[in-house]
N, C-alpha and C. Protein backbone atom coordinates (compact mmCIF):
# COMPACT_ATOMS: atom_id res chain seq x y z
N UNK A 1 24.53 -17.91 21.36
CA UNK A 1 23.23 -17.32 21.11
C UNK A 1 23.36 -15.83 20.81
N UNK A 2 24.11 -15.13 21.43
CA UNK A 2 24.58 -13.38 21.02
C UNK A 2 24.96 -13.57 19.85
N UNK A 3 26.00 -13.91 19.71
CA UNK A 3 26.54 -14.69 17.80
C UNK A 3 25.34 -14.15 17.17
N UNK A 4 24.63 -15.42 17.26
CA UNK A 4 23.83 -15.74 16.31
C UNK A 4 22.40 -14.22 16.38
N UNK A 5 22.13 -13.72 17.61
CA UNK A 5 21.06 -12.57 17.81
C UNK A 5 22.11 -11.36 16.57
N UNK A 6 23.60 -11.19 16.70
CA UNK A 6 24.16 -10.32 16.35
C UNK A 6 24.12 -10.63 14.61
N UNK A 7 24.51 -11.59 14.12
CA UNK A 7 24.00 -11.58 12.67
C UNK A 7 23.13 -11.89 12.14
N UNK A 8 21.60 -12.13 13.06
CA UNK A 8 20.43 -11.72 12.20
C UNK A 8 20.16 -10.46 12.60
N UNK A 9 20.68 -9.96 13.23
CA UNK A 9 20.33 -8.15 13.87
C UNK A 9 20.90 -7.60 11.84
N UNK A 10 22.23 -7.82 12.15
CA UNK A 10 22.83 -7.10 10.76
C UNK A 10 22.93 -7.60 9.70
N UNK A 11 21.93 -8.37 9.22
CA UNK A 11 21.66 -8.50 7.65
C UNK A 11 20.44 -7.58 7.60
N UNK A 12 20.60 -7.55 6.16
CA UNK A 12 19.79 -6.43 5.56
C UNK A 12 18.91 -6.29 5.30
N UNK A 13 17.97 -7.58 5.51
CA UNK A 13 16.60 -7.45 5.67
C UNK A 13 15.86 -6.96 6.64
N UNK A 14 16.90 -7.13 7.97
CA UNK A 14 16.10 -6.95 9.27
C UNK A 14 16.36 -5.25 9.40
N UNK A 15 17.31 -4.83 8.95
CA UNK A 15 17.44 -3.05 8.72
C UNK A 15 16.65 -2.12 8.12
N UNK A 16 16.43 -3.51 6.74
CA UNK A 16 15.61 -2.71 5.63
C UNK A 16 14.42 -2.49 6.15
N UNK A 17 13.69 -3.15 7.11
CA UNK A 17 12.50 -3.64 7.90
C UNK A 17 12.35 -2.30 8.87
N UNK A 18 13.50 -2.61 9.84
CA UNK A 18 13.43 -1.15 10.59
C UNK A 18 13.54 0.46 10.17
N UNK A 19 13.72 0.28 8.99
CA UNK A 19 13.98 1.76 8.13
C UNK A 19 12.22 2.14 7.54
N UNK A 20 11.92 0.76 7.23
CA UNK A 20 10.94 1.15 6.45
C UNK A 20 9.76 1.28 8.05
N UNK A 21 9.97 0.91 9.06
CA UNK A 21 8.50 0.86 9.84
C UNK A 21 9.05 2.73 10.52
N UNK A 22 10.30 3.00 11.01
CA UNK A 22 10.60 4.44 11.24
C UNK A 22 10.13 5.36 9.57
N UNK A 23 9.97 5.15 8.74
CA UNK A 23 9.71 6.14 8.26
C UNK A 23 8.16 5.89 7.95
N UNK A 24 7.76 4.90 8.07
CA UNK A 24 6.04 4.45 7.87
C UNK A 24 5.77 5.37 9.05
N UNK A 25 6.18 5.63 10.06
CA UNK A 25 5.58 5.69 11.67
C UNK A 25 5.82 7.42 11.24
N UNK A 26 7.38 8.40 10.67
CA UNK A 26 6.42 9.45 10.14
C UNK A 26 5.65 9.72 9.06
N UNK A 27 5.61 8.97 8.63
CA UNK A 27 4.67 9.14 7.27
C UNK A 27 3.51 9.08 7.72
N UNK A 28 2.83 8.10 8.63
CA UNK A 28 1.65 8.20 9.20
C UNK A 28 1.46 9.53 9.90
N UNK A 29 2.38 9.90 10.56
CA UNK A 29 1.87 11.34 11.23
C UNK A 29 1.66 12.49 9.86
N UNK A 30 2.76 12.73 9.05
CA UNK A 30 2.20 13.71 8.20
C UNK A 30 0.81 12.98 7.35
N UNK A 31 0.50 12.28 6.81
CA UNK A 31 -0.83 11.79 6.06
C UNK A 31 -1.98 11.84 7.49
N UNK A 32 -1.70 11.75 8.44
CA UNK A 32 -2.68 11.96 9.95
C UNK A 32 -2.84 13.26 10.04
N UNK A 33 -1.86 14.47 9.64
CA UNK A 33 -1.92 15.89 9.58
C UNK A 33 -2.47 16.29 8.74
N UNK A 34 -2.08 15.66 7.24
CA UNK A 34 -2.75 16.18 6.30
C UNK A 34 -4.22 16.04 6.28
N UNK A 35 -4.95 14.52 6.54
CA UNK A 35 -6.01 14.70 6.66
C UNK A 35 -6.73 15.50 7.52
N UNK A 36 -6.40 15.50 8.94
CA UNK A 36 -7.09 16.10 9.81
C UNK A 36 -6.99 17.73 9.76
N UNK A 37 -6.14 18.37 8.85
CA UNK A 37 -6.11 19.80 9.19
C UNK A 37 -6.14 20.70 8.35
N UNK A 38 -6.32 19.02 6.93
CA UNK A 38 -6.29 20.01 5.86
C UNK A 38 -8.02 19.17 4.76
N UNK A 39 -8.02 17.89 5.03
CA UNK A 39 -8.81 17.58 4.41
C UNK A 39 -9.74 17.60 4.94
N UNK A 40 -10.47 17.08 6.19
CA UNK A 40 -11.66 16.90 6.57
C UNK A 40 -12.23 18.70 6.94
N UNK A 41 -11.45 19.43 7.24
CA UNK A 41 -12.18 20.49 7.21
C UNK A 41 -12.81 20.87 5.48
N UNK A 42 -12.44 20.48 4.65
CA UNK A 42 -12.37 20.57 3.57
C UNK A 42 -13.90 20.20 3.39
N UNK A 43 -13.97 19.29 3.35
CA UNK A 43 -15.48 17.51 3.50
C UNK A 43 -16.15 18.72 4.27
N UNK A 44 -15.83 19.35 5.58
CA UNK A 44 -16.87 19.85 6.49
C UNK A 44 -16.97 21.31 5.56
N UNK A 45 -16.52 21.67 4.88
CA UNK A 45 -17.26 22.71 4.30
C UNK A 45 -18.42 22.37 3.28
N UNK A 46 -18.24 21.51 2.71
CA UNK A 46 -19.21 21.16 1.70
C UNK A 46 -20.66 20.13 2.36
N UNK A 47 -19.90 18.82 3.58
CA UNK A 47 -21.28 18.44 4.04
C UNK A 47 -21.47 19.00 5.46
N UNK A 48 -20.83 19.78 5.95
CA UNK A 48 -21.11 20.27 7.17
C UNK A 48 -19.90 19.17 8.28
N UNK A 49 -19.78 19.57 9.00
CA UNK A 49 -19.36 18.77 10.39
C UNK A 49 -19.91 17.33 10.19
N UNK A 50 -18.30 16.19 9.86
CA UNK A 50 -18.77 15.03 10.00
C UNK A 50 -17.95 14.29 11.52
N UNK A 51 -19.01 13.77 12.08
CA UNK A 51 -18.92 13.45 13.21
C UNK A 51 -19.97 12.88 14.40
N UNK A 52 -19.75 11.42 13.67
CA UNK A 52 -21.06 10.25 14.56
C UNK A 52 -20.56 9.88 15.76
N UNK A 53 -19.60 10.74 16.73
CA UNK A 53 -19.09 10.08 17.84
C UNK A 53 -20.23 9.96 18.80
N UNK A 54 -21.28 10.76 19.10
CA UNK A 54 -21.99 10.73 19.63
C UNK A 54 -23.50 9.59 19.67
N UNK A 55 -23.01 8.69 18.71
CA UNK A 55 -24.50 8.26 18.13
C UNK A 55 -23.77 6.54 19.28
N UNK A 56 -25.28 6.38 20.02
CA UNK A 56 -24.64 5.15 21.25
C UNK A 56 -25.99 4.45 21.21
N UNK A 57 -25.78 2.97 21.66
CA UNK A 57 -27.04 2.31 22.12
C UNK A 57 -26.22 1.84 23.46
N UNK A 58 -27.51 1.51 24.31
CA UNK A 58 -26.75 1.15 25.62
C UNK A 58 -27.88 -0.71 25.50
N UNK A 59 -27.23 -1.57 26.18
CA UNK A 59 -27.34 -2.63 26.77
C UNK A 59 -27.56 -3.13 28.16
N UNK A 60 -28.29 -2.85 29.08
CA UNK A 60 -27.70 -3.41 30.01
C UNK A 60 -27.25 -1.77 30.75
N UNK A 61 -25.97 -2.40 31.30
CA UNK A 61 -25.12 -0.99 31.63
C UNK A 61 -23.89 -1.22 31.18
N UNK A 62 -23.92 -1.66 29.58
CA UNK A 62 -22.45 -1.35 28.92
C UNK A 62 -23.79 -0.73 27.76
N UNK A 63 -22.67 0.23 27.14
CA UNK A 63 -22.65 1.32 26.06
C UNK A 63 -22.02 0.94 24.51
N UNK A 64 -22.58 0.68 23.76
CA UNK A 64 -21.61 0.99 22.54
C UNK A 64 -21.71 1.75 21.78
N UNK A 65 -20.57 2.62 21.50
CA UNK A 65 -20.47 3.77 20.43
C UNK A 65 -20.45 3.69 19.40
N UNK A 66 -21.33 2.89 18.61
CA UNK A 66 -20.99 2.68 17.04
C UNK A 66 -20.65 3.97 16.29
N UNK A 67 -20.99 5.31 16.36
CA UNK A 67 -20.36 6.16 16.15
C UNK A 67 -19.09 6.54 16.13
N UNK A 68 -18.42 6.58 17.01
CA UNK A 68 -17.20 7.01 17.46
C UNK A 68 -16.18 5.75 16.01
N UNK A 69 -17.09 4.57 16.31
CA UNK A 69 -16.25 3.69 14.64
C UNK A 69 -16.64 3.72 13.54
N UNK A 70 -17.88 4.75 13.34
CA UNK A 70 -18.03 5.03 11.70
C UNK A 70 -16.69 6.42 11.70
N UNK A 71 -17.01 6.78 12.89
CA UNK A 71 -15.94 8.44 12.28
C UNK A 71 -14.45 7.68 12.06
N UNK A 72 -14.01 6.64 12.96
CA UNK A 72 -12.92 5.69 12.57
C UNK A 72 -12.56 4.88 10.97
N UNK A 73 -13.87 4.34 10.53
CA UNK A 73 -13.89 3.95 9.16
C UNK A 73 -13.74 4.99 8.17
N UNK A 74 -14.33 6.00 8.14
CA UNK A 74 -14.71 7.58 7.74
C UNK A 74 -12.68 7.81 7.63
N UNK A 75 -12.34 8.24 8.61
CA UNK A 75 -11.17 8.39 8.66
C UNK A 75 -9.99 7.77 7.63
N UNK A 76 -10.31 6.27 8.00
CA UNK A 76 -9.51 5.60 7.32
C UNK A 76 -9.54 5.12 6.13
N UNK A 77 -10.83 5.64 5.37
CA UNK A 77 -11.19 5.57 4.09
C UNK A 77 -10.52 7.32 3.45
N UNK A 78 -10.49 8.04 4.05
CA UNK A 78 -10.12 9.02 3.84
C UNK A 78 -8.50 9.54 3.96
N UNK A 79 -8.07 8.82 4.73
CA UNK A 79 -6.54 8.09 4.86
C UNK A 79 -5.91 7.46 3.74
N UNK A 80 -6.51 6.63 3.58
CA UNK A 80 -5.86 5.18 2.29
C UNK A 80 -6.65 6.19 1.00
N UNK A 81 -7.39 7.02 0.91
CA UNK A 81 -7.58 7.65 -0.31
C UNK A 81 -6.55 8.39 -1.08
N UNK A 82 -6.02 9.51 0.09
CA UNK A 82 -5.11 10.31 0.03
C UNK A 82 -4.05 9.75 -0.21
N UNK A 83 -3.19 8.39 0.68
CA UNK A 83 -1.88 8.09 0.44
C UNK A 83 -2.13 7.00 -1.19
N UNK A 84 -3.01 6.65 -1.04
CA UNK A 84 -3.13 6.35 -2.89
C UNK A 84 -3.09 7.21 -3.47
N UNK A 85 -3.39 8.41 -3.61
CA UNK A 85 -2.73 9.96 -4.29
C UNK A 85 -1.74 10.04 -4.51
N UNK A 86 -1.09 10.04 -2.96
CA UNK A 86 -0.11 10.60 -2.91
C UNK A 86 1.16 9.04 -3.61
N UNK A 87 1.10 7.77 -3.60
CA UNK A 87 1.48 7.24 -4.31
C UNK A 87 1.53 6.91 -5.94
N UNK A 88 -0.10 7.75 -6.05
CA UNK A 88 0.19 7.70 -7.52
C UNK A 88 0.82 8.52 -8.52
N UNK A 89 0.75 9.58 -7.29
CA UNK A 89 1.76 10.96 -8.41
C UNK A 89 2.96 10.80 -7.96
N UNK A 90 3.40 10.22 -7.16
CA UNK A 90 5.13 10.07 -6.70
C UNK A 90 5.42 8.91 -8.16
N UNK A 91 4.48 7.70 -8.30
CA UNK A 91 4.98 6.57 -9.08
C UNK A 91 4.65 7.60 -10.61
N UNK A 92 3.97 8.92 -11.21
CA UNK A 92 4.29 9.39 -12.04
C UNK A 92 5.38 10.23 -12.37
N UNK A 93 6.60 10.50 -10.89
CA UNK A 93 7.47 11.33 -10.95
C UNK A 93 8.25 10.42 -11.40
N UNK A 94 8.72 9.28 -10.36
CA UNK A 94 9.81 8.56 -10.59
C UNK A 94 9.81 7.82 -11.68
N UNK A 95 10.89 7.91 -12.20
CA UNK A 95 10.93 6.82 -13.41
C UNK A 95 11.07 5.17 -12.79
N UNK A 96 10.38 4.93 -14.06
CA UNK A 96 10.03 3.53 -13.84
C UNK A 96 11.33 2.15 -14.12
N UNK A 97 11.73 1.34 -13.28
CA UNK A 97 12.99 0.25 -13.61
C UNK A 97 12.77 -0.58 -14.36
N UNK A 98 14.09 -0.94 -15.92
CA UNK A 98 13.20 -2.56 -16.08
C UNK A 98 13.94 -3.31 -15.44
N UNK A 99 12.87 -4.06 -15.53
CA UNK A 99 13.45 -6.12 -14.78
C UNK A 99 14.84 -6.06 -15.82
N UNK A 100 15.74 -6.89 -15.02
CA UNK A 100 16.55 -7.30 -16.32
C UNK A 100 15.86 -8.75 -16.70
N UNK A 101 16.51 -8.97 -18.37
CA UNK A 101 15.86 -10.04 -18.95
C UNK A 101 17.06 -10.95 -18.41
N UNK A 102 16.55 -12.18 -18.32
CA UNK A 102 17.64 -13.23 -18.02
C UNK A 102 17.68 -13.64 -19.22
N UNK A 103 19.43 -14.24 -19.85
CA UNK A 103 19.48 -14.91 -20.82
C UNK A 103 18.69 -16.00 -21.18
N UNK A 104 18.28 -16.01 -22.76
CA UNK A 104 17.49 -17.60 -22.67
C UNK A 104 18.74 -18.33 -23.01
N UNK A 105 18.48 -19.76 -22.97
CA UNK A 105 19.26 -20.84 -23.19
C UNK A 105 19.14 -21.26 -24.57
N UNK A 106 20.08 -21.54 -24.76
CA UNK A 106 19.53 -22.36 -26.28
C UNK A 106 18.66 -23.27 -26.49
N UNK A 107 18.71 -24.19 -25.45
CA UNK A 107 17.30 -25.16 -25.67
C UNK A 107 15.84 -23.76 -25.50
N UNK A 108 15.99 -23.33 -25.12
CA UNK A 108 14.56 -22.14 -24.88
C UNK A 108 14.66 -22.07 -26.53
N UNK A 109 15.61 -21.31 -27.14
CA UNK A 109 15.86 -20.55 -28.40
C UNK A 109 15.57 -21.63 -29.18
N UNK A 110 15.90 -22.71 -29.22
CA UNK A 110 15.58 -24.38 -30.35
C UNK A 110 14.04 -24.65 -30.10
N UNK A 111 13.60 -24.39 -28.70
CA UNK A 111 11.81 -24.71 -28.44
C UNK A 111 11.12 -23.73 -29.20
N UNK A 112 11.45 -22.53 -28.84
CA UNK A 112 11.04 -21.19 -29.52
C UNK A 112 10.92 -21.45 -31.13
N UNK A 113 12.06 -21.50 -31.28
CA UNK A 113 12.12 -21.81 -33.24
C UNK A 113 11.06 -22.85 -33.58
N UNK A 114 10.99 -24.23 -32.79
CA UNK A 114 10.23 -25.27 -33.18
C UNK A 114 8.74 -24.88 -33.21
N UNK A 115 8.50 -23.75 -31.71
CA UNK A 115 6.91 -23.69 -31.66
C UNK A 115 6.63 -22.62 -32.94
N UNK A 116 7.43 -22.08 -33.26
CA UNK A 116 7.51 -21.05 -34.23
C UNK A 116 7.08 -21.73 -35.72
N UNK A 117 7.89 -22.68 -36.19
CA UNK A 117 7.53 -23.34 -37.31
C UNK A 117 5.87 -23.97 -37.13
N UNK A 118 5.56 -24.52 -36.23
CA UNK A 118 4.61 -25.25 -36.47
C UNK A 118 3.19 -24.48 -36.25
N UNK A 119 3.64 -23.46 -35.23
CA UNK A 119 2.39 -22.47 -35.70
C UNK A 119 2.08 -21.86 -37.09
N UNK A 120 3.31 -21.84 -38.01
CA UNK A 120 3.61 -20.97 -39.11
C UNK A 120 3.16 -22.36 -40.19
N UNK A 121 3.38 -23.63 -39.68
CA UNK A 121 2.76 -24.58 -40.61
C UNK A 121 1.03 -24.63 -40.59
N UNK A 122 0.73 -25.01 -39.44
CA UNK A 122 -1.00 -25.09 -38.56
C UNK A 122 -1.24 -23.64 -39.11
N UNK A 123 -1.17 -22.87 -39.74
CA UNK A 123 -1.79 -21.36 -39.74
C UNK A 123 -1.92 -21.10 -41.62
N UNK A 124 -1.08 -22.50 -42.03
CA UNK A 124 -0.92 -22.45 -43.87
C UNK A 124 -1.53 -23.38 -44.35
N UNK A 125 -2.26 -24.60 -42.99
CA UNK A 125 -3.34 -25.73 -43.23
C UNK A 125 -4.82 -25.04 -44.21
């Protein structure tokens, strides 16, 4: 059972996995910085201080803050805005890969030719 824990530990999917959630985990903190210290003050200059944490209905004697989860939605619309930015000008820096083409086969290349003629016949009807 170690065996087997030890070579799905080291194939390269399960690495590629842990590389990508450590650098997601800082990437979230700087895009969490950027918004909070650089953008929403930004928003609060133009609509003033946004911030429904305070807005509550009570039940009973439980409370809910529907506020406190619009400033949450608020947030995270303002989150996924920015890192779509910030993905779309990174995907205008980097150059773009092609696919490689896979060889066709000759039967592909003999179908090809055939659909070729008969469109070129059906098109002289």
């Amino acid at each position: 059972m170690l065996k087997e824990f030890k070579e799905f530990i080291s194939r390269g999917n399960v690495m590629d996995l842990a590389v990508g959630v450590i650098i997601g985990a800082a990437f979230t903190s700087i895009v969490k910085s950027l918004v909070d210290n650089l953008i929403n003050p930004l928003i609060g200059i133009f609509f003033g201080q946004i911030d429904f944490s305070d807005l509550a209905f009570k039940v009973g004697s439980a409370t809910f803050k529907y506020g406190a989860f619009i400033n949450s939605i608020i947030n995270f619309l303002i989150i996924a805005f920015v890192v779509f930015l910030l993905v779309k000008g990174i995907n205008k820096i980097m150059p773009k890969k092609e696919a490689p083409t896979a060889p066709i086969s000759m039967e592909a290349q003999y179908l090809q030719e055939i659909a070729d003629i008969l469109k070129k016949n059906n098109s002289q009807k």
